[in-house]
C-alpha atoms as a PDB file:
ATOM      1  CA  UNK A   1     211.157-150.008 -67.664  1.00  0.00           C
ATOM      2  CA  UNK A   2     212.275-153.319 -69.301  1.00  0.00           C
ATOM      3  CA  UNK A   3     213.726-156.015 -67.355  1.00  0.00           C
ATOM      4  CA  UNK A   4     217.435-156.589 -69.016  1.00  0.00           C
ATOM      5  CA  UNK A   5     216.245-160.548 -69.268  1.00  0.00           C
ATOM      6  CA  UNK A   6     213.550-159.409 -71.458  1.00  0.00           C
ATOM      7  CA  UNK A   7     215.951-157.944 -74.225  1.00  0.00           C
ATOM      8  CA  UNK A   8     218.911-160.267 -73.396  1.00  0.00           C
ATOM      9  CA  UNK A   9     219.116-163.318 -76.307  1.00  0.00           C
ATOM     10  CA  UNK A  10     218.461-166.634 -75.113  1.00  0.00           C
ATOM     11  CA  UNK A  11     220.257-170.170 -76.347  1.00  0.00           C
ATOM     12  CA  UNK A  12     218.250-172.874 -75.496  1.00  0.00           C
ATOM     13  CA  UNK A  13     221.085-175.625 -75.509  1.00  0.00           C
ATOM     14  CA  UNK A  14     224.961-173.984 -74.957  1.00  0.00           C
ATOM     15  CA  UNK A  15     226.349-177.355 -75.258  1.00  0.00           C
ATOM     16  CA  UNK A  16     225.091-178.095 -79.187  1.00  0.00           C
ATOM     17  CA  UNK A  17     225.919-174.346 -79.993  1.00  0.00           C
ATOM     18  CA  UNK A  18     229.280-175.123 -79.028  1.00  0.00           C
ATOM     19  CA  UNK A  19     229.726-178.072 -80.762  1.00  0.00           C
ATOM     20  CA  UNK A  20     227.932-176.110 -83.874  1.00  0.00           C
ATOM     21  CA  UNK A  21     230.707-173.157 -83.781  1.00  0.00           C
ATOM     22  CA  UNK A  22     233.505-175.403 -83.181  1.00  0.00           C
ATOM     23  CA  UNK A  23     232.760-177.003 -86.325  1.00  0.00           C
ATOM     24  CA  UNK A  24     232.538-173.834 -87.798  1.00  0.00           C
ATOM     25  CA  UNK A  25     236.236-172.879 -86.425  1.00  0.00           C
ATOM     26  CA  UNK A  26     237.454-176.393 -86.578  1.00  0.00           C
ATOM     27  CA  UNK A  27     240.649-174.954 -85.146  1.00  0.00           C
ATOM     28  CA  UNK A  28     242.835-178.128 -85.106  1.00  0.00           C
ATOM     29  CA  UNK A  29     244.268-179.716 -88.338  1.00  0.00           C
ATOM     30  CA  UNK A  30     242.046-182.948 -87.888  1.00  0.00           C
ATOM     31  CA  UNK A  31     238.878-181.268 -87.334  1.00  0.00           C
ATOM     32  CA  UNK A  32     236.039-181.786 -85.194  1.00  0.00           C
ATOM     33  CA  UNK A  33     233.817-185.004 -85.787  1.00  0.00           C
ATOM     34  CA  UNK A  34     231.893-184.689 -82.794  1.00  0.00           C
ATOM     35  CA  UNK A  35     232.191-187.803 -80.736  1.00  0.00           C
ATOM     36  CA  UNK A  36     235.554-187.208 -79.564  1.00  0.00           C
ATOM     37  CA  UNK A  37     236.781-185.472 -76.423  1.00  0.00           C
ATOM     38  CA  UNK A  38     238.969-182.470 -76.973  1.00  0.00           C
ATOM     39  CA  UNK A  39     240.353-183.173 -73.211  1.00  0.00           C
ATOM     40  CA  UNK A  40     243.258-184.566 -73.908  1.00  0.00           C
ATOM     41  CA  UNK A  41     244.639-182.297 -76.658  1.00  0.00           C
ATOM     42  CA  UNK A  42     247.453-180.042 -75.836  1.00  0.00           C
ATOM     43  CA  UNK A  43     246.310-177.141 -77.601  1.00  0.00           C
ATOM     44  CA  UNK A  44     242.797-177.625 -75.681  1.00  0.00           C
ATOM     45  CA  UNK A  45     242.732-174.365 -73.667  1.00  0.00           C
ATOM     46  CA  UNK A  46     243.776-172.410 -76.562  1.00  0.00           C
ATOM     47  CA  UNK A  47     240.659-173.590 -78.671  1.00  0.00           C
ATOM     48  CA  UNK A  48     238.796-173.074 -75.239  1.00  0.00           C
ATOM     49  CA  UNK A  49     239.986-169.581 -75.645  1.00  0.00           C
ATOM     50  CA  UNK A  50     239.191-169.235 -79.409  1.00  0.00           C
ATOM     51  CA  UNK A  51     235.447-170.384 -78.963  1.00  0.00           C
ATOM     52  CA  UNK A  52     234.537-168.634 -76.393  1.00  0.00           C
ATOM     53  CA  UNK A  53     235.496-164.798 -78.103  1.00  0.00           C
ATOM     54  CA  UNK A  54     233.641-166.349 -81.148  1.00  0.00           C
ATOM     55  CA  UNK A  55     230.390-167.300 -79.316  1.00  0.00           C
ATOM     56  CA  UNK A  56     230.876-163.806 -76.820  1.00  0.00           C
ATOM     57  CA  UNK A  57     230.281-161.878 -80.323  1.00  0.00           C
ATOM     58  CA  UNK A  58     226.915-163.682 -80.884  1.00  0.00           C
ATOM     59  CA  UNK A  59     225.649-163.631 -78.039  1.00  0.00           C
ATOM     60  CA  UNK A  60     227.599-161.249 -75.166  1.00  0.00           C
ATOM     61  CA  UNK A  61     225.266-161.481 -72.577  1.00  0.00           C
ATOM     62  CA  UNK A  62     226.078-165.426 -71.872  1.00  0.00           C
ATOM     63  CA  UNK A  63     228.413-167.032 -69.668  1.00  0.00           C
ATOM     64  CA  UNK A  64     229.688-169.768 -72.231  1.00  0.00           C
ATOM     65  CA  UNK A  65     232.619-171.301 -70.225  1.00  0.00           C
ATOM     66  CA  UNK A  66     230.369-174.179 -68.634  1.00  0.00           C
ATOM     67  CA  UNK A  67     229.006-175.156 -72.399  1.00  0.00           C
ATOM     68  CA  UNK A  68     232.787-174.615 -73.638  1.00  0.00           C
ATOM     69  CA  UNK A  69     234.602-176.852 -70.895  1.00  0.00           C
ATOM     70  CA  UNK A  70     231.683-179.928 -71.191  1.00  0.00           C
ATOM     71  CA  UNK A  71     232.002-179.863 -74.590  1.00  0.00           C
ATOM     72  CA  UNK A  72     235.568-179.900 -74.602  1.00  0.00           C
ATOM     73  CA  UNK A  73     235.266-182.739 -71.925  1.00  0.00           C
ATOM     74  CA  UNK A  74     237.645-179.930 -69.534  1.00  0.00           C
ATOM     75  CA  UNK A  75     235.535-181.260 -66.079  1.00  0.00           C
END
């Protein structure tokens, strides 16, 4: 019998995989540089939203919502 964390796909840092698909995306008009927070944009929880189906396709087996709201600065 295999143990399903055998098989499952690891990320070793959610946080810079986020950053690395939302540049990918770049869902807003100015993009993403990076050293900004997306906190205080109002179409925040819809890029929230956006990002996390796109990284849930890569890798389904991972809860990306903490990665997704640090690196959207959504604490």
């Amino acid at each position: 019998m295999v143990c399903p964390s055998e098989t499952a796909p690891t990320v070793g840092d959610p946080p810079s995989v986020v950053r690395k698909m939302l540049e990918e995306l770049s869902p807003c008009d100015t993009g993403y540089l990076g050293m900004t927070s997306c906190g205080n944009c109002a179409t925040v929880r819809w890029c929230a939203d956006v990002l996390e189906r796109a990284l849930k396709q890569r890798v389904p087996s991972m809860d990306w919502r903490p990665a997704i709201r640090e690196v959207l600065g959504l604490w």
